[in-house]
Protein backbone atom coordinates (compact mmCIF):
# COMPACT_ATOMS: atom_id res chain seq x y z
CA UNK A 1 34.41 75.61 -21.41
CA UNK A 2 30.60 76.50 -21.02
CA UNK A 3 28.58 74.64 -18.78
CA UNK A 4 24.90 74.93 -19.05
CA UNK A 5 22.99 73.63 -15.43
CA UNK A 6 19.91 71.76 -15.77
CA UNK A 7 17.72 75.38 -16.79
CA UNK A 8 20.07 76.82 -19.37
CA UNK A 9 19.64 73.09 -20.99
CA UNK A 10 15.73 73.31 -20.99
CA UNK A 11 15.81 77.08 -22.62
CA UNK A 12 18.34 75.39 -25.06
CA UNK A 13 15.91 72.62 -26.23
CA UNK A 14 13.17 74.85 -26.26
CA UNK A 15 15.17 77.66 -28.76
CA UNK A 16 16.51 73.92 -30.74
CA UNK A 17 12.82 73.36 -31.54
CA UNK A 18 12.13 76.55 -32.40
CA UNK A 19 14.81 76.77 -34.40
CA UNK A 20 13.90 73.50 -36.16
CA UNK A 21 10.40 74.42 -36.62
CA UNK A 22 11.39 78.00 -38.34
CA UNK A 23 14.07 75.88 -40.46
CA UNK A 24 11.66 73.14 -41.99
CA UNK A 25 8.81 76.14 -42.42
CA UNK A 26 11.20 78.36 -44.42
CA UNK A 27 13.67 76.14 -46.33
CA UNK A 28 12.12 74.15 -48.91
CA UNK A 29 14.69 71.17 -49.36
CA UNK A 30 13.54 70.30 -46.02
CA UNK A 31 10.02 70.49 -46.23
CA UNK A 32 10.06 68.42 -49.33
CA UNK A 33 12.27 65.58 -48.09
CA UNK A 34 10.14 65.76 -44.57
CA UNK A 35 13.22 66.25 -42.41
CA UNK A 36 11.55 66.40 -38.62
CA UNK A 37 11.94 69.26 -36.64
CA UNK A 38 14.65 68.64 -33.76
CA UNK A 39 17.05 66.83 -36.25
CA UNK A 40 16.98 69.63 -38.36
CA UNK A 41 17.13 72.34 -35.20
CA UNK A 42 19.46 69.81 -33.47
CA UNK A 43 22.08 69.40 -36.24
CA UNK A 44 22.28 73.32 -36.84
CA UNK A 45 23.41 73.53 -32.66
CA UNK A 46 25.83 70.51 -33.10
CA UNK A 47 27.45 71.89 -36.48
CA UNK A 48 27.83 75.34 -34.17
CA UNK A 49 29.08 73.50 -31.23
CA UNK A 50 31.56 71.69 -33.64
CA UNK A 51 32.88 75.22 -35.29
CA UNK A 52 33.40 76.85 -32.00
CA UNK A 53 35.45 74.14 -30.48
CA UNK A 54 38.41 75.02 -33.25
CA UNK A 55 38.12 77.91 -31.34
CA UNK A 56 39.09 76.16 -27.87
CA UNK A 57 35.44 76.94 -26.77
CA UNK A 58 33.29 73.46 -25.45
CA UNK A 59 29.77 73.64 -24.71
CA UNK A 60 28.20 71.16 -22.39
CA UNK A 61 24.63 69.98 -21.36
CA UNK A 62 22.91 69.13 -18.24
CA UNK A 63 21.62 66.06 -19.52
CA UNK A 64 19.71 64.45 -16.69
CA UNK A 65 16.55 65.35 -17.98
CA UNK A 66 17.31 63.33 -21.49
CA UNK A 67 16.42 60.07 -20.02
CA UNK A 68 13.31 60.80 -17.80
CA UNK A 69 12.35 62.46 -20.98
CA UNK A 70 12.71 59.55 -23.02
CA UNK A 71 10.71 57.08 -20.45
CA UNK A 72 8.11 59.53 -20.45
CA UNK A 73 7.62 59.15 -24.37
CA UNK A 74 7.77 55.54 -23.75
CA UNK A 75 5.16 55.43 -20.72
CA UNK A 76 3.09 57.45 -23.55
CA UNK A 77 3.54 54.80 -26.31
CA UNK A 78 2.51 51.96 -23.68
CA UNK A 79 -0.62 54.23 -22.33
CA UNK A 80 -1.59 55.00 -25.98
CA UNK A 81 -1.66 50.92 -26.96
CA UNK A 82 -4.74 49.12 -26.08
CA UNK A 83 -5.22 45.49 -26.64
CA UNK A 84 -8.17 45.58 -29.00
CA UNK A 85 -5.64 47.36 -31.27
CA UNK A 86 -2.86 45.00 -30.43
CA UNK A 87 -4.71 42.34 -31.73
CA UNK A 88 -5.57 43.86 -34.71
CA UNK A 89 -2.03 44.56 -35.62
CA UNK A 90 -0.71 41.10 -34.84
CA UNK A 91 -0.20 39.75 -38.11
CA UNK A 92 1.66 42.99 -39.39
CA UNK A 93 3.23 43.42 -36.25
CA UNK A 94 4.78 39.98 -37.47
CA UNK A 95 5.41 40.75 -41.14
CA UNK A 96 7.59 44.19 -39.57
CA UNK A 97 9.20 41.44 -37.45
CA UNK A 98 10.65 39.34 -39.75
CA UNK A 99 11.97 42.38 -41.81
CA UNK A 100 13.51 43.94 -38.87
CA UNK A 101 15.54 40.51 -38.24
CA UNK A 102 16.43 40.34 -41.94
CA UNK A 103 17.93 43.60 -41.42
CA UNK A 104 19.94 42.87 -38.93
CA UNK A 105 21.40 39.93 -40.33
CA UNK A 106 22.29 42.12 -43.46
CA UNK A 107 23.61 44.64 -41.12
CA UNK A 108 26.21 42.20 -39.24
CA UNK A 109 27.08 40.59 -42.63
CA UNK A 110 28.05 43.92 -44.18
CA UNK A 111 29.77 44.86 -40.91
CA UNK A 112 31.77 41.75 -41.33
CA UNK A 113 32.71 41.55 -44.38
CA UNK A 114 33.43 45.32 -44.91
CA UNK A 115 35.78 45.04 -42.26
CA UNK A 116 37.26 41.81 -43.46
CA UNK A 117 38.32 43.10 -46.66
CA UNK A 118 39.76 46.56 -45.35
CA UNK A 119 41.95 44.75 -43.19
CA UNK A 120 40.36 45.41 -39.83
CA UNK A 121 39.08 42.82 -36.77
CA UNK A 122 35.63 41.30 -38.01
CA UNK A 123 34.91 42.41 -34.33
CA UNK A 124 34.84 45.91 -35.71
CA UNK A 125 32.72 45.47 -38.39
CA UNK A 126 30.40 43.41 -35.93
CA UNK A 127 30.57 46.51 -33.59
CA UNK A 128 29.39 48.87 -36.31
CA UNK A 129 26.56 46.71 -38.01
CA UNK A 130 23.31 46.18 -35.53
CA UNK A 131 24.87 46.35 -32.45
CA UNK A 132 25.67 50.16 -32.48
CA UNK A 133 22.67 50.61 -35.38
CA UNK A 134 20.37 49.20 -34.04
CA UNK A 135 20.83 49.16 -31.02
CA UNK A 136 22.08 52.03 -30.32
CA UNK A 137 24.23 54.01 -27.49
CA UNK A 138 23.25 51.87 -24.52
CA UNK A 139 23.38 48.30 -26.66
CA UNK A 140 26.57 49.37 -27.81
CA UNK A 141 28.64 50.81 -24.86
CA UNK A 142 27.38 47.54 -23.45
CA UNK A 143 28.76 44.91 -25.88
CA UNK A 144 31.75 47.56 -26.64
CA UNK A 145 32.94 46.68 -22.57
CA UNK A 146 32.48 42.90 -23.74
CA UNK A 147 34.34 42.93 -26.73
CA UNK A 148 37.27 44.86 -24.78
CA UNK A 149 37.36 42.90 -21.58
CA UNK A 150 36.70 39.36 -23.51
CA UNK A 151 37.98 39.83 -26.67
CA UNK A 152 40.63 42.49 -26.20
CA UNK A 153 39.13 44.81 -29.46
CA UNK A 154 41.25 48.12 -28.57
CA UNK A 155 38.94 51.66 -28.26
CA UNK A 156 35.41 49.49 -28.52
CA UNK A 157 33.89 51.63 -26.74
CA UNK A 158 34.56 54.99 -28.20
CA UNK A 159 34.40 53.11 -31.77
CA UNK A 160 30.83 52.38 -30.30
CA UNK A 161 30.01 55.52 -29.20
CA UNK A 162 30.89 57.33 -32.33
CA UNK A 163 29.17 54.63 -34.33
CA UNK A 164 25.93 55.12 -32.62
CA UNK A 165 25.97 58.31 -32.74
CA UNK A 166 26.37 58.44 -36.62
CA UNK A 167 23.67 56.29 -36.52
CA UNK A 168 21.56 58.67 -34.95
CA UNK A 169 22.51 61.62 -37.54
CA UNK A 170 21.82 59.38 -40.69
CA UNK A 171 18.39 57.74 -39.48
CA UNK A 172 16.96 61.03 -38.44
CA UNK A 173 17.83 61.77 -42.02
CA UNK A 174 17.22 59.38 -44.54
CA UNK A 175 13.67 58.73 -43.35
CA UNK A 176 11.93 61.53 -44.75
CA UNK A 177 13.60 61.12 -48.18
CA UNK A 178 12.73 57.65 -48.58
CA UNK A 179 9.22 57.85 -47.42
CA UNK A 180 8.56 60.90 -49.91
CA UNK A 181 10.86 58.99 -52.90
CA UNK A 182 8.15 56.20 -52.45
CA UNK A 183 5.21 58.20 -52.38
CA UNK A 184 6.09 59.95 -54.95
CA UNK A 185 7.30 57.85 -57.83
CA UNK A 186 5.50 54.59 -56.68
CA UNK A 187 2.48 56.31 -56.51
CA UNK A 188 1.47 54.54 -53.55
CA UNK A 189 -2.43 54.09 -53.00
CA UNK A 190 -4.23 55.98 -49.82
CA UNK A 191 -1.90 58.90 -49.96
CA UNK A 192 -3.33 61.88 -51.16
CA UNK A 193 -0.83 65.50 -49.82
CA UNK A 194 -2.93 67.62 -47.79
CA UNK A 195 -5.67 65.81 -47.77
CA UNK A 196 -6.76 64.03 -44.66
CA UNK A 197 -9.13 61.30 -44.85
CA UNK A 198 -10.18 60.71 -41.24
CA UNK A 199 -9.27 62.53 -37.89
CA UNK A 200 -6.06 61.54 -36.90
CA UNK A 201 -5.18 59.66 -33.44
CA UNK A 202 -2.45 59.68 -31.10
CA UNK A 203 1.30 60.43 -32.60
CA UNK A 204 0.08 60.82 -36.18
CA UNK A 205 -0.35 64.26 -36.20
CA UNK A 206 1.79 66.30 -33.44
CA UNK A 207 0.79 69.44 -34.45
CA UNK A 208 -3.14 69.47 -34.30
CA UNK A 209 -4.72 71.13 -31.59
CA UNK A 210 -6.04 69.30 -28.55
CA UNK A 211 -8.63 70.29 -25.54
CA UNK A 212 -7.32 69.50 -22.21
CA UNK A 213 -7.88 70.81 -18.49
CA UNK A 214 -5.85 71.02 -15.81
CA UNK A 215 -7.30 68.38 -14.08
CA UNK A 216 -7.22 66.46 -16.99
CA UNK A 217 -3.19 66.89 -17.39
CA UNK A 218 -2.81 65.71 -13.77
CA UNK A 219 -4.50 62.64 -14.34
CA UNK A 220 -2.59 61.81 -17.27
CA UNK A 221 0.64 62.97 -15.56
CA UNK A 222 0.09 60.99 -12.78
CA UNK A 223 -0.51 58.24 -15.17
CA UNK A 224 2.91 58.85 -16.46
CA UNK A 225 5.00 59.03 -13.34
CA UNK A 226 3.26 55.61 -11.86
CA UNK A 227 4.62 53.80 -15.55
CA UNK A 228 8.18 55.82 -14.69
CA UNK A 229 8.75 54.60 -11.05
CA UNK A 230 6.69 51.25 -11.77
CA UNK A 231 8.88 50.33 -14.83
CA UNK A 232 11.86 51.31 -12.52
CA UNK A 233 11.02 49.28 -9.87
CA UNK A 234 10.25 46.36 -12.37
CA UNK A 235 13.63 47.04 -13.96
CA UNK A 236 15.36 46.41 -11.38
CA UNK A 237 13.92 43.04 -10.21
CA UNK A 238 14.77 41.63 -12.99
CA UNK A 239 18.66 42.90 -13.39
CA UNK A 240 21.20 40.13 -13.82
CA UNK A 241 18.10 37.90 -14.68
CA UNK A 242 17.78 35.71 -17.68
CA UNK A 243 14.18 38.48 -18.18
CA UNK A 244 16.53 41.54 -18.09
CA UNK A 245 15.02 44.33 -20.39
CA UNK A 246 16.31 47.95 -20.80
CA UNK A 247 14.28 50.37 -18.85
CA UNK A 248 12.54 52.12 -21.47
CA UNK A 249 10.39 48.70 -22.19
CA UNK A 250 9.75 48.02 -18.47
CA UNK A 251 8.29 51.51 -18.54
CA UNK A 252 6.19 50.83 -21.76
CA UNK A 253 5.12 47.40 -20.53
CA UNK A 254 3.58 48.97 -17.65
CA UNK A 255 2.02 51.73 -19.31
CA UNK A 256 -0.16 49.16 -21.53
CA UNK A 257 -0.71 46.70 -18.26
CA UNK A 258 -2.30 50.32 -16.60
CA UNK A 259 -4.09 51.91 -19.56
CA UNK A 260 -5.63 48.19 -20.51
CA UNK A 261 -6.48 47.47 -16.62
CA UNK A 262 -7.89 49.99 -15.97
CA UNK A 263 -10.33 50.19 -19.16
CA UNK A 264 -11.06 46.65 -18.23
CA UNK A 265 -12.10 46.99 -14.86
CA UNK A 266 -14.17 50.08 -15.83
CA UNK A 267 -12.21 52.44 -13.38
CA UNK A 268 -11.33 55.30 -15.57
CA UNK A 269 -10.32 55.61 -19.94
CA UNK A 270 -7.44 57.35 -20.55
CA UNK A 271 -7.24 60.64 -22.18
CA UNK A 272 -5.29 59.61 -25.80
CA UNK A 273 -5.67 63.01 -26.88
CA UNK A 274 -3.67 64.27 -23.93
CA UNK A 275 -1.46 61.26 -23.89
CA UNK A 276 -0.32 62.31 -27.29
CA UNK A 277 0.60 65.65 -26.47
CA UNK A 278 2.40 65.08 -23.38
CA UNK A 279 4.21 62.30 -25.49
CA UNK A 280 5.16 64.86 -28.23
CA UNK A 281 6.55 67.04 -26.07
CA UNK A 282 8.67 64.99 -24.21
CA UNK A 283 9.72 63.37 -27.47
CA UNK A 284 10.63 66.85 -29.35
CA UNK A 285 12.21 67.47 -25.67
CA UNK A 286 14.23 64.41 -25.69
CA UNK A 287 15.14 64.04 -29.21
CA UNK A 288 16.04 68.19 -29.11
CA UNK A 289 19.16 67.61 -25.75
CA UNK A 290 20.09 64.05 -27.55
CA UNK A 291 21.00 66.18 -31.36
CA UNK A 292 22.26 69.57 -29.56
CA UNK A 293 24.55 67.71 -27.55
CA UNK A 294 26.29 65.65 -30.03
CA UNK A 295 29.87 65.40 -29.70
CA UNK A 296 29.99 65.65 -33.92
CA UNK A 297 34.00 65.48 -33.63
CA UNK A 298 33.75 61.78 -32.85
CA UNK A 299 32.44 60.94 -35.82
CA UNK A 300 35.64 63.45 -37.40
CA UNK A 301 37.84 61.05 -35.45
CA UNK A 302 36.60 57.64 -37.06
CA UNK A 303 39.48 56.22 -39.46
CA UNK A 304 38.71 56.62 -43.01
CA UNK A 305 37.90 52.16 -43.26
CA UNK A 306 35.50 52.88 -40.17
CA UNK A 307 33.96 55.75 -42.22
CA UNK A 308 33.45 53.81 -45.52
CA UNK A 309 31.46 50.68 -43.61
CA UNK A 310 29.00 53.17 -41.70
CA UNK A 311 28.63 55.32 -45.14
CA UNK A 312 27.58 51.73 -46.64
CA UNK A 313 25.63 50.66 -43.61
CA UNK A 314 23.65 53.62 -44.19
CA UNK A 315 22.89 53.05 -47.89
CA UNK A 316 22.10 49.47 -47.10
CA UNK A 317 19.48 50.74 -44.98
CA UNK A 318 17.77 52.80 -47.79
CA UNK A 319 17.90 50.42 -49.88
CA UNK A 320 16.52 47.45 -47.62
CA UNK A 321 13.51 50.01 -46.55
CA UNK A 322 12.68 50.86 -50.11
CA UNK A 323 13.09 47.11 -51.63
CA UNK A 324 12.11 44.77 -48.94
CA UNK A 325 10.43 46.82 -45.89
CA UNK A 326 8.09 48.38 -48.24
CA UNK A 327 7.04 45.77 -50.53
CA UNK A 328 7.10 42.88 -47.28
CA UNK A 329 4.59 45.31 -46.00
CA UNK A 330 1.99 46.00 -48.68
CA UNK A 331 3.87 48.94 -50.49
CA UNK A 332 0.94 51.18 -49.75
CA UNK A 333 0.89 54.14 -48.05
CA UNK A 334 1.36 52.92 -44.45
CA UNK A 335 3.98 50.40 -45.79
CA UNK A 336 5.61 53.92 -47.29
CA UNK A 337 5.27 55.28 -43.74
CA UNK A 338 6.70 52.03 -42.38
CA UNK A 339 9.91 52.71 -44.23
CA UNK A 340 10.73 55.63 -42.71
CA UNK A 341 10.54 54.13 -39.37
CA UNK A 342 12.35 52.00 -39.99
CA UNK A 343 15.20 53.83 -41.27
CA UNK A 344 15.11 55.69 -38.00
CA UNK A 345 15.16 52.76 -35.39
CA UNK A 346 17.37 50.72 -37.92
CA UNK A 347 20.19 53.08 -38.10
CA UNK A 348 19.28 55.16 -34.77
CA UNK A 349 16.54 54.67 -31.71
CA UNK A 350 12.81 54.42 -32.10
CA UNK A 351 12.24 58.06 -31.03
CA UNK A 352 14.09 58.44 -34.04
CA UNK A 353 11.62 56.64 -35.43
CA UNK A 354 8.55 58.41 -34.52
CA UNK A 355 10.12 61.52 -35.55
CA UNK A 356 10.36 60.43 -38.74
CA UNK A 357 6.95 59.13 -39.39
CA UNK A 358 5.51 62.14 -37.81
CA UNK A 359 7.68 64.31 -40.17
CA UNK A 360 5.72 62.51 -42.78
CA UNK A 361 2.36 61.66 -41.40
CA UNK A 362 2.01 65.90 -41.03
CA UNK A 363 2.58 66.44 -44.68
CA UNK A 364 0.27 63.36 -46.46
CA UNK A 365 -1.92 62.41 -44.25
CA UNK A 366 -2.72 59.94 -40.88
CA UNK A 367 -1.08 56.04 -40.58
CA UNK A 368 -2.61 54.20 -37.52
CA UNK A 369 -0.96 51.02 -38.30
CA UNK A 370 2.52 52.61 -38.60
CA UNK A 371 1.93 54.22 -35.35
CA UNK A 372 1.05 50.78 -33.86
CA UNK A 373 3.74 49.12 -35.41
CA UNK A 374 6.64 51.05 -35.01
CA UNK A 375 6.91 51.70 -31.20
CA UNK A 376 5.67 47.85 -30.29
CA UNK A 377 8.61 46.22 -32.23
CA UNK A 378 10.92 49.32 -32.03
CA UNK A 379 10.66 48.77 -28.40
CA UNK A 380 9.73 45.42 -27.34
CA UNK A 381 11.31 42.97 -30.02
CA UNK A 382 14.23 44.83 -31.05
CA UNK A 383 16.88 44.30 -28.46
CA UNK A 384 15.80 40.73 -27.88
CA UNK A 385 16.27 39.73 -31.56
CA UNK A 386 18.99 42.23 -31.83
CA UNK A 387 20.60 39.69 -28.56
CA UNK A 388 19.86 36.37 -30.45
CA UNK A 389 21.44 37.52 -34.40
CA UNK A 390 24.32 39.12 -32.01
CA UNK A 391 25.34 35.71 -30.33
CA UNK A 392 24.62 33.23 -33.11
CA UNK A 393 27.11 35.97 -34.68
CA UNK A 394 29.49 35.04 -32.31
CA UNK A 395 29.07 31.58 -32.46
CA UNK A 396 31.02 32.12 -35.65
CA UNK A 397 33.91 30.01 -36.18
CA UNK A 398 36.41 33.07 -36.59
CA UNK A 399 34.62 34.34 -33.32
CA UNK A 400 34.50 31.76 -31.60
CA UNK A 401 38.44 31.11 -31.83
CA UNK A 402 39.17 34.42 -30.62
């Protein structure tokens, strides 16, 4: 076995990227179909990782820079959000809403009955529609515990695991497809390819070039950590309350309390132009450890019924972003752009997400409103509708006599 420290992790992610960025430049499949760049850098590393263990040889991460990572994107998101934009986006903030739900009540029902008719516990197709999808790894090693220690569902938590992470594979992928499939053939108005009708803003385009200082990037790191070690601190006065919220939206809520406070009591504006770039990179950072060190023979493990109601859960996804998510919102360009995020926090995480609309906002063109969207329900609404569809799930008659 190979054990990479904390370093040999970083120069990893860095070569992932770099490998992702010379993949998606050079091969055109992946261009076309707007595959972002750590998924496609990531999944080359994992599919290596995967070959070399039928050689006896294991590869394994320091991974203790994933999550700081990750609450650094989110303290971005939140210092990026201000609440004349907020308010703006309100109604379609609401619209997304309501389609998010509807997926997840799809998701649960296919989940259900899948399993029901294969001959498996509907608590297994429960575990593999929105908890594990879209919720993700932490949602689902949390109800997988539950369903073991209440229920007595064998393996839940490595069927979780495994679950989530196919999740993760499959909405980093379908994205880009379905965005371009819509643009394409629907013809969708306000999209014109290489063309860029007005100067992009915060996450919409990671790759253009940005003036900063030094002093600058210390005032927008020290932005940062204060949202880190605030949303910590907030975290964990409300654990075991009925307000308990991951982390990652703790860190987000403060981010828009301090970027919005401060504007409004004319202390200092913060930097979005830096905000975004820090945010990128701890994204492509994040997103980079998270694919590389995907244990891909989990998903090899998954019994062949397992396999069949994740493929489906996957196509249901597709088909709900191009026929309802895109249409509910406008079917227009940012609707198009929509439906790509959506794939990515509906089958995976909302840096998932972002990668995917970036991925597509590079190659047609700018989407403010999908960049407002996105993170705001991605992050805030999710898990607490994700938490209400679960239970009244549960309250199920079948469920319920369990």
């Amino acid at each position: 076995m190979v054990q990479l420290d904390f370093y040999g992790t970083l120069v990893a992610a860095s070569l992932v990227l770099l490998l992702g960025r010379g993949l998606v430049t050079r091969i055109g499949f992946l261009r076309a179909y707007n595959i972002p760049e750590p998924v496609a850098g990531g999944l080359v590393v994992a599919l290596a990782l995967l070959a070399l263990r039928s050689f006896d040889v294991e590869v394994r991460f320091d991974t203790s820079l994933q999550t700081p990572l990750m609450l650094a994107f989110f303290a971005t998101i939140g210092l990026s959000a201000d609440f004349a934009s907020l308010k703006k986006g309100g109604r379609v903030v609401g619209v997304f809403l309501l389609a998010v739900i509807g997926l997840l009540v799809v998701q649960n029902a296919m989940g259900i009955g899948l399993a029901t008719a294969l001959g498996l516990d509907p608590l297994m197709g429960l575990l593999t529609g929105s908890i594990t999808l879209a919720g993700g790894h932490g949602t689902g090693a949390a109800w997988g515990a539950t369903f073991s220690e209440k229920y007595g569902l064998a393996s839940a938590s490595e069927l979780a695991m495994a679950s989530a992470t196919f999740g993760l594979v499959l909405g980093g992928l379908i994205g880009g497809p379905v965005a371009r499939l819509l643009i394409k053939r629907t013809q969708v108005p306000g999209c014109i390819e290489q063309e860029k009708p007005r100067a992009p803003k915060g996450f919409e385009q990671p790759n253009k070039e940005r003036s900063i200082t030094p002093f600058s990037f210390i005032e927008t790191l020290a932005l940062i950590a204060v949202s880190l070690l605030a949303g910590s601190l907030l975290n964990g006065l409300l654990h075991g309350s009925a307000f308990e919220l991951p982390t990652f939206v703790c860190v987000l809520f403060v981010g828009v309390v301090l970027r919005n406070g401060l504007s409004a009591l004319g202390l200092y504006q913060v930097f979005e132009r830096e905000v975004s770039v820090l945010g990128n990179v701890s994204l492509s950072l994040f997103l980079a450890i998270a694919l590389m060190s995907l244990k891909l023979w989990d998903l090899a493990s998954l019994a062949l019924p397992i396999f069949i109601i994740l493929a489906a859960q996957t196509l249901v996804m597709a088909l709900f972003a191009i026929f309802v998510t895109f249409r509910v919102m406008g079917s227009n360009y940012d609707a198009a752009v929509l439906a790509a995020g959506h794939c990515g926090f509906g089958l995976g995480a909302t840096p998932t997400a972002i990668a995917n609309m970036q991925a597509v906002t590079q190659r047609y063109g700018p989407s403010q409103i999908a960049f407002l969207v996105v993170p705001m329900v991605g992050a805030f609404f999710i898990d607490i509708v994700n938490v209400i569809v679960i239970k009244l799930y549960l309250a199920l008659p079948f469920f319920a006599a369990a």
